[in-house]
Protein backbone atom coordinates (compact mmCIF):
# COMPACT_ATOMS: atom_id res chain seq x y z
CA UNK A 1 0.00 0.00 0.00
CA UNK A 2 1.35 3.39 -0.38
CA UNK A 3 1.14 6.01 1.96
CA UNK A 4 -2.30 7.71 1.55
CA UNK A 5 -3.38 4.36 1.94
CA UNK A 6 -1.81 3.67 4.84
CA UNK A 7 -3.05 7.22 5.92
CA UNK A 8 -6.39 6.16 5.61
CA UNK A 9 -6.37 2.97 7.23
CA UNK A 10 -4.25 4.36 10.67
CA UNK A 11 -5.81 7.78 10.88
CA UNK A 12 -2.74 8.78 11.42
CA UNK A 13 -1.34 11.97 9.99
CA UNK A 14 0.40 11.97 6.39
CA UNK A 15 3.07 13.59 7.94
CA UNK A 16 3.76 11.33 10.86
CA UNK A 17 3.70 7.88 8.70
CA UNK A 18 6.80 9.65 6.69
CA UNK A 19 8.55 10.43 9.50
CA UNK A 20 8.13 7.01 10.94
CA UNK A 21 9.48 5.98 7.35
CA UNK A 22 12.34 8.64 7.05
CA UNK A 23 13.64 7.42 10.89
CA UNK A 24 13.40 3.84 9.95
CA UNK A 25 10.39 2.33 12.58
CA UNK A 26 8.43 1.64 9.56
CA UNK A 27 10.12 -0.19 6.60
CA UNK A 28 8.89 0.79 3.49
CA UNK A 29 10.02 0.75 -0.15
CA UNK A 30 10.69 3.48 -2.82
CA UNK A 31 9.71 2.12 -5.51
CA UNK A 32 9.15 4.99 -8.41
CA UNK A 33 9.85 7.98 -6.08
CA UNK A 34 6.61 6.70 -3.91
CA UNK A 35 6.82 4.85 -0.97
CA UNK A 36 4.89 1.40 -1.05
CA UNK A 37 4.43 -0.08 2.76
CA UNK A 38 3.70 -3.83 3.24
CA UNK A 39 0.82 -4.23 5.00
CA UNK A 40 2.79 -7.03 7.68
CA UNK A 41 5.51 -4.21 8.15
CA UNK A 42 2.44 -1.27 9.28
CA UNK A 43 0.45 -3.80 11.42
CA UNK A 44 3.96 -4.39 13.01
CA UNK A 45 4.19 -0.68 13.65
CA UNK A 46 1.15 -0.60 14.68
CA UNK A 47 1.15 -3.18 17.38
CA UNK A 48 4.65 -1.07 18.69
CA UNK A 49 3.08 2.07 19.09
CA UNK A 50 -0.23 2.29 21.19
CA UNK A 51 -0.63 5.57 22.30
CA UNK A 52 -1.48 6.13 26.09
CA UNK A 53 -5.29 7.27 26.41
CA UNK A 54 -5.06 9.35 29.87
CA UNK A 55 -7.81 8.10 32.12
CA UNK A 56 -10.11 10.82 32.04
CA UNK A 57 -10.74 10.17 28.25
CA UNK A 58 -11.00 6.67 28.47
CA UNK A 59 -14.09 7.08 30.40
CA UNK A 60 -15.38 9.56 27.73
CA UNK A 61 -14.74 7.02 25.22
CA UNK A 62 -17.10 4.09 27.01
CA UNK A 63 -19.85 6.90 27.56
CA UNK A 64 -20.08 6.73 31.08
CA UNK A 65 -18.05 10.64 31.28
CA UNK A 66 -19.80 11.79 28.65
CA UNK A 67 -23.61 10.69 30.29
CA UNK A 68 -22.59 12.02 33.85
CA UNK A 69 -21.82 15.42 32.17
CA UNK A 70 -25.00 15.37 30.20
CA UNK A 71 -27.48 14.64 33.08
CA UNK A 72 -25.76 17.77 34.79
């Protein structure tokens, strides 16, 4: 896959999936000045960096945060 692609199917920013690629933590190959990504090499990524959801907004994201604040 290339990298709008990949964009796409992370949600990640364009710009941070090349800088992952320029710093070498995701493999990818130029192949006619374009970056192609193997899928097995961005689900590897992927797996290595979970971002940290901070309590408070892991609560917002089950609802529970979110209904509290609305019956107020």
């Amino acid at each position: 896959m290339d990298v709008a692609a990949a964009v796409d199917f992370t949600g990640y920013n364009r710009r941070t999936v090349c800088q992952w690629i320029r710093v070498g933590k995701l493999k990818a190959l130029a192949l006619l000045q374009k970056y192609m990504i193997p899928k097995c090499y961005l689900l590897g990524r992927l797996q290595q960096h979970q971002p940290q959801i901070p309590p408070a907004y892991r609560y917002a994201l089950g609802g529970a945060e979110m209904e509290r604040w609305a019956m107020k």
